[in-house]
C-alpha atoms as a PDB file:
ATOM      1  CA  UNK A   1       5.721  -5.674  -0.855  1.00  0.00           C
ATOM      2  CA  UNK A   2       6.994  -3.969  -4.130  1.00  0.00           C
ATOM      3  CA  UNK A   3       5.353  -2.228  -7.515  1.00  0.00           C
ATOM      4  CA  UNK A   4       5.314  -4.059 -10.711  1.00  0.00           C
ATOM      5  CA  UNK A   5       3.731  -2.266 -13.983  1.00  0.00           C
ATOM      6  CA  UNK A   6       1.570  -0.413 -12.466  1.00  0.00           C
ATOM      7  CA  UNK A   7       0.479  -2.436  -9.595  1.00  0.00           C
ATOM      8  CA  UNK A   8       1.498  -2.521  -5.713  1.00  0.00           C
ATOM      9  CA  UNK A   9       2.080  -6.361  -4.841  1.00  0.00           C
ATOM     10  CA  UNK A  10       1.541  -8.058  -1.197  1.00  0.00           C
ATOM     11  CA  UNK A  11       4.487 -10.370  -1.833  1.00  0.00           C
ATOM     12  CA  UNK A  12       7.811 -11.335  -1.843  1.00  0.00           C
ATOM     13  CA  UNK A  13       8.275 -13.438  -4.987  1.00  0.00           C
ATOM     14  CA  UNK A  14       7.271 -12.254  -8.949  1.00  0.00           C
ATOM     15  CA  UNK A  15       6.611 -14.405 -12.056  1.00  0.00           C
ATOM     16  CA  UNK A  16       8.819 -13.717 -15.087  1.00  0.00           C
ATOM     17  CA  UNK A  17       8.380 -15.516 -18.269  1.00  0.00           C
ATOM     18  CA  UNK A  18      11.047 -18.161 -18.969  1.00  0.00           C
ATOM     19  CA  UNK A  19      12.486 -16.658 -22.018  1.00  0.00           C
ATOM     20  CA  UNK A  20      12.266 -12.675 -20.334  1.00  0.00           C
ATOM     21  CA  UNK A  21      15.935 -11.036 -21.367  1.00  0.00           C
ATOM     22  CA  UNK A  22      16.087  -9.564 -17.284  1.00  0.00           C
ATOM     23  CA  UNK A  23      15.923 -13.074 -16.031  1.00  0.00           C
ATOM     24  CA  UNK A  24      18.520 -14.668 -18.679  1.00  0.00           C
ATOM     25  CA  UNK A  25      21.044 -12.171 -19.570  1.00  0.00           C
ATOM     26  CA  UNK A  26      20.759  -9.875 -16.516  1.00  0.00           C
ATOM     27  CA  UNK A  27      19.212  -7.218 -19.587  1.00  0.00           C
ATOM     28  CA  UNK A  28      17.910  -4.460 -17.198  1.00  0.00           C
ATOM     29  CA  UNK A  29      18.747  -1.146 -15.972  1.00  0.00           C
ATOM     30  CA  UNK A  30      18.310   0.069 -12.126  1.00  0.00           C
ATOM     31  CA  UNK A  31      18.979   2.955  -9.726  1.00  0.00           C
ATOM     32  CA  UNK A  32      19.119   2.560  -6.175  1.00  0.00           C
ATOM     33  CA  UNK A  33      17.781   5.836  -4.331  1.00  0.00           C
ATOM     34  CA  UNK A  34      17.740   6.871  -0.893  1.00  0.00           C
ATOM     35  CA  UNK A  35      14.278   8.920  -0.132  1.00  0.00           C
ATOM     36  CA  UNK A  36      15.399  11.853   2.009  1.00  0.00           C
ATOM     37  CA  UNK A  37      12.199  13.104   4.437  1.00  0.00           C
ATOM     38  CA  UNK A  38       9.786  10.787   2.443  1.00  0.00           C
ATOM     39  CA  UNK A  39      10.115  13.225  -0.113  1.00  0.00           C
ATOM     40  CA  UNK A  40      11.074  12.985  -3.988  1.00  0.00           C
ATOM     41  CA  UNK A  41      11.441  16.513  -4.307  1.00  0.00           C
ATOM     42  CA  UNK A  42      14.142  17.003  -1.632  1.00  0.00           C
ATOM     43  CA  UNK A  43      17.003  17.400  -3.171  1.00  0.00           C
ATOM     44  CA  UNK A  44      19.635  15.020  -2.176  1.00  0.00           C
ATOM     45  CA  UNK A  45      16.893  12.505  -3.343  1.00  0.00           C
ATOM     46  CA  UNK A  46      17.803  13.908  -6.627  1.00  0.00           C
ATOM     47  CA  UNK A  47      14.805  12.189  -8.235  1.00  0.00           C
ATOM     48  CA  UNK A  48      15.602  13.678 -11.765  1.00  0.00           C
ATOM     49  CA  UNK A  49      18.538  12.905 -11.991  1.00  0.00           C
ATOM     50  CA  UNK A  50      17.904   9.118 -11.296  1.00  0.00           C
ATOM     51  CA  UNK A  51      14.979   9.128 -13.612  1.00  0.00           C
ATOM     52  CA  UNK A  52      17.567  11.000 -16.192  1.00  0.00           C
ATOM     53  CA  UNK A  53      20.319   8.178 -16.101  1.00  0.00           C
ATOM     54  CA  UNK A  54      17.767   5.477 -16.393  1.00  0.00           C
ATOM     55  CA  UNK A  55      16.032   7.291 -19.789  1.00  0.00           C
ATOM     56  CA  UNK A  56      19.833   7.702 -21.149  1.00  0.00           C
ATOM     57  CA  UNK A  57      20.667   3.912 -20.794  1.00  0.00           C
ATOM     58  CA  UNK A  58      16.760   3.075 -22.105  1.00  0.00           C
ATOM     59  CA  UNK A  59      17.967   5.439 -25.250  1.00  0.00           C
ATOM     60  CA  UNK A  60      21.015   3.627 -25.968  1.00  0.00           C
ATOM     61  CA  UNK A  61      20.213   0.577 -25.452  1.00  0.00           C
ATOM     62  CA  UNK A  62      17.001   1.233 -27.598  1.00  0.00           C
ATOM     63  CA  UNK A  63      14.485  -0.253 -25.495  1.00  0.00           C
ATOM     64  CA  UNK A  64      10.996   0.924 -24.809  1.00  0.00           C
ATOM     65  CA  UNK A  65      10.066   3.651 -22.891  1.00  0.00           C
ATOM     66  CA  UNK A  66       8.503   3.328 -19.943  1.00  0.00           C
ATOM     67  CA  UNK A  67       5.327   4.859 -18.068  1.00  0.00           C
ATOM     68  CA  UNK A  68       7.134   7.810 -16.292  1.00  0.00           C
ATOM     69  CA  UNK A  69       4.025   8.639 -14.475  1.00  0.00           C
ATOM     70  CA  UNK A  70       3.741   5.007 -13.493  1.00  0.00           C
ATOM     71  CA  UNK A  71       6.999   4.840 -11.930  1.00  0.00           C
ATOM     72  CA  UNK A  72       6.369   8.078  -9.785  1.00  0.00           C
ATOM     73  CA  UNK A  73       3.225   6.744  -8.502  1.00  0.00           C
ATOM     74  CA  UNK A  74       4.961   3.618  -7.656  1.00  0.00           C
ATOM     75  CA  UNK A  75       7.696   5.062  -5.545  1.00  0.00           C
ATOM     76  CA  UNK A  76       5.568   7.379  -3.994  1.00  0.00           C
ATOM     77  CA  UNK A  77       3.528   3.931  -3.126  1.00  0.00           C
ATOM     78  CA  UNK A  78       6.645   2.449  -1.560  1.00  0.00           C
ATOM     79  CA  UNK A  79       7.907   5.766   0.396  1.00  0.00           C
ATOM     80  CA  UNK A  80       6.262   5.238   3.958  1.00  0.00           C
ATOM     81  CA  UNK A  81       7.532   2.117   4.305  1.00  0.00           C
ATOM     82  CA  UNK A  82      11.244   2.126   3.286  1.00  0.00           C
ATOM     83  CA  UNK A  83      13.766   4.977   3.315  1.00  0.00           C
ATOM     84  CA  UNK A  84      15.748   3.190   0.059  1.00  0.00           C
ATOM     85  CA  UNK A  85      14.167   2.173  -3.407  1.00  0.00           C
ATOM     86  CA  UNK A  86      15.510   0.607  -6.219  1.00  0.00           C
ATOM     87  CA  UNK A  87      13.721   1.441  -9.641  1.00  0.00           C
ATOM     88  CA  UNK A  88      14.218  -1.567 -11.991  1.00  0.00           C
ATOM     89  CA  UNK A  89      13.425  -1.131 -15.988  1.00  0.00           C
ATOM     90  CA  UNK A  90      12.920  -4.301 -18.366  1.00  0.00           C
ATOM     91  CA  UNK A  91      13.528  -3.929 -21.902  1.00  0.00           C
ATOM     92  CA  UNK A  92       9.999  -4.433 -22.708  1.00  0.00           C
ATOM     93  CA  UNK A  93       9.076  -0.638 -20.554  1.00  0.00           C
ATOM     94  CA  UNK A  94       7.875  -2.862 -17.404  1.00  0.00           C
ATOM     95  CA  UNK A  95       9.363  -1.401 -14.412  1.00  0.00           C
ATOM     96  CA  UNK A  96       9.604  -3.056 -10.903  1.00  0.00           C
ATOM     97  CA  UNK A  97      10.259  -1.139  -7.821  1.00  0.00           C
ATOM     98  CA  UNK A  98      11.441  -2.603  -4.508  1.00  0.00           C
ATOM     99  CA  UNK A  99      12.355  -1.279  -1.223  1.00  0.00           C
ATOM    100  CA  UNK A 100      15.228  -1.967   1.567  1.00  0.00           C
ATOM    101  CA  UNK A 101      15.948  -0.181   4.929  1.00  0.00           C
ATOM    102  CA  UNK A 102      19.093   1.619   5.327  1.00  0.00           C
ATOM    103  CA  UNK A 103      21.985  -0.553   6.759  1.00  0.00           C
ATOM    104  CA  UNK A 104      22.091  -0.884  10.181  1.00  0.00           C
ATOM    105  CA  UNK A 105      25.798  -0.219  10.741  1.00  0.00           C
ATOM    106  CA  UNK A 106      25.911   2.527   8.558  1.00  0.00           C
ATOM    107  CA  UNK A 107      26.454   5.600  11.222  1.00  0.00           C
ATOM    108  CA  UNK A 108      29.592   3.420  12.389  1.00  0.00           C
ATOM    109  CA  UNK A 109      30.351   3.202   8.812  1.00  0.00           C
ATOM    110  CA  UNK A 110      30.623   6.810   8.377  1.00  0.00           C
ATOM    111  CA  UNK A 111      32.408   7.428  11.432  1.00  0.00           C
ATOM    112  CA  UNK A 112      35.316   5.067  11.702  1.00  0.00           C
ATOM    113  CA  UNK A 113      35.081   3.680   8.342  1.00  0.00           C
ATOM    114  CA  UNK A 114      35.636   0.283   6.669  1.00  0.00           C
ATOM    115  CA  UNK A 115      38.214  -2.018   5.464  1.00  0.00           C
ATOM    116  CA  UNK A 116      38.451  -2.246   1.439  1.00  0.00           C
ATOM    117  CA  UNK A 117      40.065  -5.706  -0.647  1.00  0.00           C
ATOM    118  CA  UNK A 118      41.584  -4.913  -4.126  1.00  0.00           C
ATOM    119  CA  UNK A 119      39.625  -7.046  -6.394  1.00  0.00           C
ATOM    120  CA  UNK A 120      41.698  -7.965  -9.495  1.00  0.00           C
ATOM    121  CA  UNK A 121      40.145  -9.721 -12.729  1.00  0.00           C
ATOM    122  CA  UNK A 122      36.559  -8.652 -11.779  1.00  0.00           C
ATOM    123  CA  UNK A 123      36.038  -6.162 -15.016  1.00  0.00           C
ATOM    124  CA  UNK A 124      32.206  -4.533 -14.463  1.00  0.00           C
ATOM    125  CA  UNK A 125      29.921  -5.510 -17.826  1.00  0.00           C
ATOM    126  CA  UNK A 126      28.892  -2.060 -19.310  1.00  0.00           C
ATOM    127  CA  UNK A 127      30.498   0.465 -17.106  1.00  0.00           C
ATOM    128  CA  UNK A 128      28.918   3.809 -17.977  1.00  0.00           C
ATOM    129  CA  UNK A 129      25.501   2.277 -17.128  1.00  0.00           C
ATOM    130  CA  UNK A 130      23.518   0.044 -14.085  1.00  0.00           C
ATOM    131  CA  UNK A 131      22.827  -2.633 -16.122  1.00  0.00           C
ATOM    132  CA  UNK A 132      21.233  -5.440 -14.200  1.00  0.00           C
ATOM    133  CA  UNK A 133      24.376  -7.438 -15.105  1.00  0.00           C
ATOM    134  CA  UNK A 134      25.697  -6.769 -12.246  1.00  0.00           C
ATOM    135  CA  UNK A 135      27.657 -10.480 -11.123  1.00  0.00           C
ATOM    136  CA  UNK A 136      31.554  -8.968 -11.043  1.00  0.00           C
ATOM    137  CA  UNK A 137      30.753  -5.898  -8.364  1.00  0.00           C
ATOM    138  CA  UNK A 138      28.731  -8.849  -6.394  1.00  0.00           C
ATOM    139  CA  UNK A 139      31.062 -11.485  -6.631  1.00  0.00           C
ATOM    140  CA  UNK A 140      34.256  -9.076  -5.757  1.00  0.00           C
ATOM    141  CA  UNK A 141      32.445  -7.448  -2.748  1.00  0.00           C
ATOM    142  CA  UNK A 142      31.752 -11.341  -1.291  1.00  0.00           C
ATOM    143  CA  UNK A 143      35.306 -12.530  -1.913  1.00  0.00           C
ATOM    144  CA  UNK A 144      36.284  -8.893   0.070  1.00  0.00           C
ATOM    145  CA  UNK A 145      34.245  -9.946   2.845  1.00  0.00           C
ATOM    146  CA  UNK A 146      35.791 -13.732   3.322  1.00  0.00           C
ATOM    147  CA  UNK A 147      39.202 -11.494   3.591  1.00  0.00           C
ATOM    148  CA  UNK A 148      37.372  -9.578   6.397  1.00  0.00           C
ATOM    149  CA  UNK A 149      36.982  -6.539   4.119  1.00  0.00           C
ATOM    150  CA  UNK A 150      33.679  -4.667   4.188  1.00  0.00           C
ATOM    151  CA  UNK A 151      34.287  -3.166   0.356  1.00  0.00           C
ATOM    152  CA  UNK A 152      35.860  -4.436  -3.178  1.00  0.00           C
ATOM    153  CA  UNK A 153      38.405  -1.766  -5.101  1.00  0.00           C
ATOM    154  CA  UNK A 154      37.801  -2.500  -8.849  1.00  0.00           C
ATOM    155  CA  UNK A 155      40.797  -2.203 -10.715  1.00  0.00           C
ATOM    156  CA  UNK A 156      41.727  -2.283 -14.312  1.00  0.00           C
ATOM    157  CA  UNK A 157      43.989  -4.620 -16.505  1.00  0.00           C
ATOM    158  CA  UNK A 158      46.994  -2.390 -14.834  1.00  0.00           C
ATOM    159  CA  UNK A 159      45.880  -2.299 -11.353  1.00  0.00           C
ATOM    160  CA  UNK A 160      44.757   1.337 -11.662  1.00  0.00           C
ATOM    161  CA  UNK A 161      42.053   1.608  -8.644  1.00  0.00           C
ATOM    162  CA  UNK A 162      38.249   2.257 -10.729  1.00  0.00           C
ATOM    163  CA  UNK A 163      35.812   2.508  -7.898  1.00  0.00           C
ATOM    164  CA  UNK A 164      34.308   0.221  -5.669  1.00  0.00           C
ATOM    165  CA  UNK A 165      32.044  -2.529  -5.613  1.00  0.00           C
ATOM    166  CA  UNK A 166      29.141  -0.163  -5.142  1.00  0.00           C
ATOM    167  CA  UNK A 167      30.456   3.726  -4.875  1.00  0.00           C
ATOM    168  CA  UNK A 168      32.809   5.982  -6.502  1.00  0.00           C
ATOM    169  CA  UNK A 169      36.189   7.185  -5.238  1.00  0.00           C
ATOM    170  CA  UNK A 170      37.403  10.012  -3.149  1.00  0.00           C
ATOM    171  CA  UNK A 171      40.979  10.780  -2.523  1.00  0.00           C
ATOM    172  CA  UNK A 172      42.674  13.662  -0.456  1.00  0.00           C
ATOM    173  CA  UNK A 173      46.378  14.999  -1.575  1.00  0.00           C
ATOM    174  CA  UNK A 174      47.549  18.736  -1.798  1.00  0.00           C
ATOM    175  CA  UNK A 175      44.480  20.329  -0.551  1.00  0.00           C
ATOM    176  CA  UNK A 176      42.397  18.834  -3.476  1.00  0.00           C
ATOM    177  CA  UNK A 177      39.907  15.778  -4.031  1.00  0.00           C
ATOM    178  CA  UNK A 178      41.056  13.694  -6.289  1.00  0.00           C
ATOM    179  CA  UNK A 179      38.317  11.616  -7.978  1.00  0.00           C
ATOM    180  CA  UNK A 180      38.899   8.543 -11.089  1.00  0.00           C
ATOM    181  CA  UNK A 181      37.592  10.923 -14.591  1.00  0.00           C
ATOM    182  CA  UNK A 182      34.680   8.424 -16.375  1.00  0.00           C
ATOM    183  CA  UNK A 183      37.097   7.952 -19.096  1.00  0.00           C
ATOM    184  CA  UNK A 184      38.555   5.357 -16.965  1.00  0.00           C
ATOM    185  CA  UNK A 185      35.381   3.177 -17.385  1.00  0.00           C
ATOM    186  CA  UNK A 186      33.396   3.987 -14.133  1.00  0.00           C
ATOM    187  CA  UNK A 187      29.851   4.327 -13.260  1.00  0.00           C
ATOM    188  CA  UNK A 188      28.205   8.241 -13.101  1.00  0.00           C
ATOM    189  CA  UNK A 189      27.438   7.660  -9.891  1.00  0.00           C
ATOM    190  CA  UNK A 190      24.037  10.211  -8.871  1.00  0.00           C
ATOM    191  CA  UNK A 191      26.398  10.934  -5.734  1.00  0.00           C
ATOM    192  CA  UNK A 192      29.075  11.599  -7.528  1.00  0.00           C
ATOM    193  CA  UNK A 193      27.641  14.543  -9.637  1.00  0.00           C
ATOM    194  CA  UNK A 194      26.512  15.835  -6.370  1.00  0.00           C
ATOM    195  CA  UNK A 195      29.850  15.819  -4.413  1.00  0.00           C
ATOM    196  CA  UNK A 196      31.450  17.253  -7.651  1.00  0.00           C
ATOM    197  CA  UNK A 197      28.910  20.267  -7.952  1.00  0.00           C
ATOM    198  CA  UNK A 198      29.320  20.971  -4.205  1.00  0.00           C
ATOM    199  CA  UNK A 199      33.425  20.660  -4.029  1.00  0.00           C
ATOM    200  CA  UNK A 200      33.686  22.896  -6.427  1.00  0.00           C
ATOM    201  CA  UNK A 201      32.266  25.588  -4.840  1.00  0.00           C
ATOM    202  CA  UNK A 202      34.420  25.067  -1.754  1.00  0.00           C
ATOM    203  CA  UNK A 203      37.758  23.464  -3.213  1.00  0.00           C
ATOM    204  CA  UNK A 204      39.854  22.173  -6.266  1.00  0.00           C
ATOM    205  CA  UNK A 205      39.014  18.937  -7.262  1.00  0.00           C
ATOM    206  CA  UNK A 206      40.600  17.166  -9.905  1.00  0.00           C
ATOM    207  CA  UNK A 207      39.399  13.892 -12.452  1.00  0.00           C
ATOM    208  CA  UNK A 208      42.411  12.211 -13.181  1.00  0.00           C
ATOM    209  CA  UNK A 209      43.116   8.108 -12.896  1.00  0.00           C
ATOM    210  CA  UNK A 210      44.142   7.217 -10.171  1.00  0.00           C
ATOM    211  CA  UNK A 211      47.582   5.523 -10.975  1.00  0.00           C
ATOM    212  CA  UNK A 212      49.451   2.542  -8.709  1.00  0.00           C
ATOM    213  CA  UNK A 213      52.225   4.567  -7.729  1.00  0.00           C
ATOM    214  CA  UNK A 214      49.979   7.036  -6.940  1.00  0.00           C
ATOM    215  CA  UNK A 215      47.614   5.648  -4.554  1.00  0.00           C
ATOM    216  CA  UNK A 216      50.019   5.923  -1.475  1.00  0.00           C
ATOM    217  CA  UNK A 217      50.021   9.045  -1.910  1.00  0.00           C
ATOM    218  CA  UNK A 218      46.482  10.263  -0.685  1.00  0.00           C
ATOM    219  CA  UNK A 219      45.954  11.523   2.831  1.00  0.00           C
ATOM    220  CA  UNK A 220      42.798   9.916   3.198  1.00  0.00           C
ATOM    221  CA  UNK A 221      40.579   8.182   0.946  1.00  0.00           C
ATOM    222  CA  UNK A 222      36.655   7.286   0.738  1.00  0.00           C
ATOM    223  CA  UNK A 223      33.695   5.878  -1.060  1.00  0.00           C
ATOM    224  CA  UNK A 224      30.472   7.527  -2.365  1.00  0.00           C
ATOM    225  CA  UNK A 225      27.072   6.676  -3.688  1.00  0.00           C
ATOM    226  CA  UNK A 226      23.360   7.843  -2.771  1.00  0.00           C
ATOM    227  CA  UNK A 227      22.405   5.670  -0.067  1.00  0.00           C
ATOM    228  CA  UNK A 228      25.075   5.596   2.444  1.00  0.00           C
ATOM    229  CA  UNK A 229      26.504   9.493   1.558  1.00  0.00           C
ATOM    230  CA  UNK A 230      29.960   8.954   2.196  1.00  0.00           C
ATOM    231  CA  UNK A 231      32.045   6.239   3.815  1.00  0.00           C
ATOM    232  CA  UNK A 232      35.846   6.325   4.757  1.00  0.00           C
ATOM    233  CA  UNK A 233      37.908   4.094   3.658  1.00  0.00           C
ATOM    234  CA  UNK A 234      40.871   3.618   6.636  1.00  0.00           C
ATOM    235  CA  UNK A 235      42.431   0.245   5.422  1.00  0.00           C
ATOM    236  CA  UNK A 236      43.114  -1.201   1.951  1.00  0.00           C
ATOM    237  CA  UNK A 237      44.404  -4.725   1.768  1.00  0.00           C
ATOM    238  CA  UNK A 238      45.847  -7.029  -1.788  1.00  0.00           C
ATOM    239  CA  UNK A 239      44.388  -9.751  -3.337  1.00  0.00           C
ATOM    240  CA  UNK A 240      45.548 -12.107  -0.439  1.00  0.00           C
ATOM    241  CA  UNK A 241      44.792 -10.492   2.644  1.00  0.00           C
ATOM    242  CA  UNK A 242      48.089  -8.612   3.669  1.00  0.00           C
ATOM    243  CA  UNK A 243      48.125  -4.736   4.281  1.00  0.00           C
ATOM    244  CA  UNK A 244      49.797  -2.753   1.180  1.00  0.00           C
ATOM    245  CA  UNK A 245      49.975   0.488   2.746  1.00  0.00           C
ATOM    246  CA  UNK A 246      49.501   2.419   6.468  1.00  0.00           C
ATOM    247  CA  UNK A 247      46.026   2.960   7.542  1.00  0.00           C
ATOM    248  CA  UNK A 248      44.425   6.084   6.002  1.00  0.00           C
ATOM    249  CA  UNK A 249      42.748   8.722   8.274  1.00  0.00           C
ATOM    250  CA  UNK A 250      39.316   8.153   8.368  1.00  0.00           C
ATOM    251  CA  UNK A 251      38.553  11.345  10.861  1.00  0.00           C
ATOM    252  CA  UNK A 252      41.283  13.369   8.427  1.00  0.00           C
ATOM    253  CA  UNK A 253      39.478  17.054   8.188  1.00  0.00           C
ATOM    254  CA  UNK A 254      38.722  16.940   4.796  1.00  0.00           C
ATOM    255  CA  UNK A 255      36.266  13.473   5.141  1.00  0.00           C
ATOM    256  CA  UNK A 256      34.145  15.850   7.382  1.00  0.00           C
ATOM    257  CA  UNK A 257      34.123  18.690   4.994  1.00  0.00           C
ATOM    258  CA  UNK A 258      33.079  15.959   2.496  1.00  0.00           C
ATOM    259  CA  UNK A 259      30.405  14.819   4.210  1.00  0.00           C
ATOM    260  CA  UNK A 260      29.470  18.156   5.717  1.00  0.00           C
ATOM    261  CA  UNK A 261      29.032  18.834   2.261  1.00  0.00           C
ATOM    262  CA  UNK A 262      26.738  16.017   1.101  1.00  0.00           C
ATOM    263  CA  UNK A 263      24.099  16.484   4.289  1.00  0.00           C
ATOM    264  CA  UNK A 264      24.205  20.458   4.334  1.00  0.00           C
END
C-alpha cells in the first residue's frame, strides 16, 4: 500500500517512465517522519517543518511545486496503518508516499545503544538537502554492518566525524552538547532543530566541528533523527574493525536528559 499523485495504491510495485530523472539520477527529494499518536499536528511530528525542508530543496533546485493539499491527504491516508512515512517529491510535482513500522529493536537501541564504523571516502551527494541520491549513506551503513557495526560515522577529507549514515551527532564534554555546525556539510536534520531548541533552554550547547583530536574527548556520544529520537552511541570502531577508543557511556546522565528532552 502507498499514495502516488493523488491516489492510494493496493500494491507493492509502481511504474516509472524509463527516461523519469528519480529513477536515473536518484533526482528526488524525501523526508522520513515518524507520526506521533496518529496525529500530524502533534508536535514532535513536526509536520511543518518537514513540509518546510522539502519546499526549500523544491525552490532551489527549481522544480515544480507540488499539490500541498494532496500530500496531506495522502499521509493522513497512510496514518492508521504505519507509525513512519516517507514523503517522496519528483521533479515533475508528483509525490509518492510510503510507509514502514518502527524498528523492532529500537527500545534496546535507545537503552544500551549501538556500535558505530568510521566510514572514510563515502562523501554524501548534496549535503544540505535529502536528495534521493542517497547511495554513499547506504553503502557506508552496509559495509558498517559486515564489521558488526549497527551505524556508519561520515567523515570528511580530514577525518573530521560529519554525522551518521542516517542521524546527526551528539557529543557530551564540560557540561555542554556539542553538535557538528552545518557549515561542515551536514544534513538539517528535523530532529536536530528540535534537540537544539529544547537544549537550549536547559543547557549550553555549542556548533563547532568536531575535530580528530577532539573526538576522545566526549563523555558520551549519540545519534539523532525523527524516527528513532535518540540513540547512544557506546562503541566506535576504524575502517578495519579494531576499537580506536574506550567504550562511551551510553547510560551517562546527560543521554537521559537528552532524550528526556525529545519525548517530554
Amino acid at each position: 500500500m502507498y499514495w502516488y499523485s493523488g491516489k492510494l495504491i493496493q500494491s507493492n510495485t509502481i511504474e516509472l517512465a524509463i527516461d523519469d530523472p528519480g529513477l536515473l539520477y536518484g533526482a528526488t527529494v524525501f523526508t522520513t517522519l515518524r507520526v506521533y499518536h496518529q496525529s500530524l499536528a502533534h508536535p514532535l511530528t513536526n509536520w511543518q517543518a518537514h513540509c518546510d525542508r522539502l519546499r526549500h530543496s523544491i525552490d532551489t533546485f527549481g522544480w515544480q511545486l507540488p499539490n500541498w493539499e494532496q500530500i496531506q491527504q495522502g499521509a493522513l491516508s497512510l496514518i492508521p496503518h504505519f507509525p513512519v512515512l516517507r514523503i517522496t517529491i519528483l521533479p515533475n510535482g508528483c509525490e509518492l508516499i510510503i510507509g514502514r513500522h518502527l524498528p523492532g529493536d529500537l527500545t534496546k537501541k535507545q537503552k544500551y545503544g549501538v556500535k558505530a564504523w568510521i566510514a572514510t571516502n563515502y562523501e554524501r551527494s548534496l549535503p544540505l538537502h535529502k536528495t534521493g541520491n542517497y547511495l554513499s549513506p547506504w553503502l557506508a551503513k552496509l559495509a558498517a554492518q559486515q564489521h558488526s557495526a549497527e551505524e556508519a560515522i561520515l567523515v570528511d577529507e580530514k577525518g573530521n566525524w560529519l554525522e551518521t549514515s542516517t542521524g546527526n551527532l551528539w557529543g557530551w564534554r564540560d557540561n555542554c552538547w556539542w553538535t557538528p555546525p552545518l557549515s561542515a556539510g551536514i544534513l538539517p536534520g528535523i530532529a536536530r532543530s528540535q534537540l537544539l531548541e529544547w537544549i537550549k533552554q536547559h543547557c549550553r550547547v555549542e556548533e563547532e566541528p568536531w575535530f580528530v583530536d577532539a573526538v576522545d574527548t566526549f563523555e558520551a556520544i549519540a545519534y539523532s533523527n525523527s524516527v528513532v529520537e535518540v540513540i547512544p552511541i557506546h562503541t566506535v570502531i576504524k575502517q578495519h574493525g579494531e576499537v580506536i577508543q574506550k567504550t562511551y557511556d551510553p547510560y551517562h546522565s546527560s543521554l537521559k536528559l537528552l532524550r528526556q528532552l525529545y519525548i517530554a
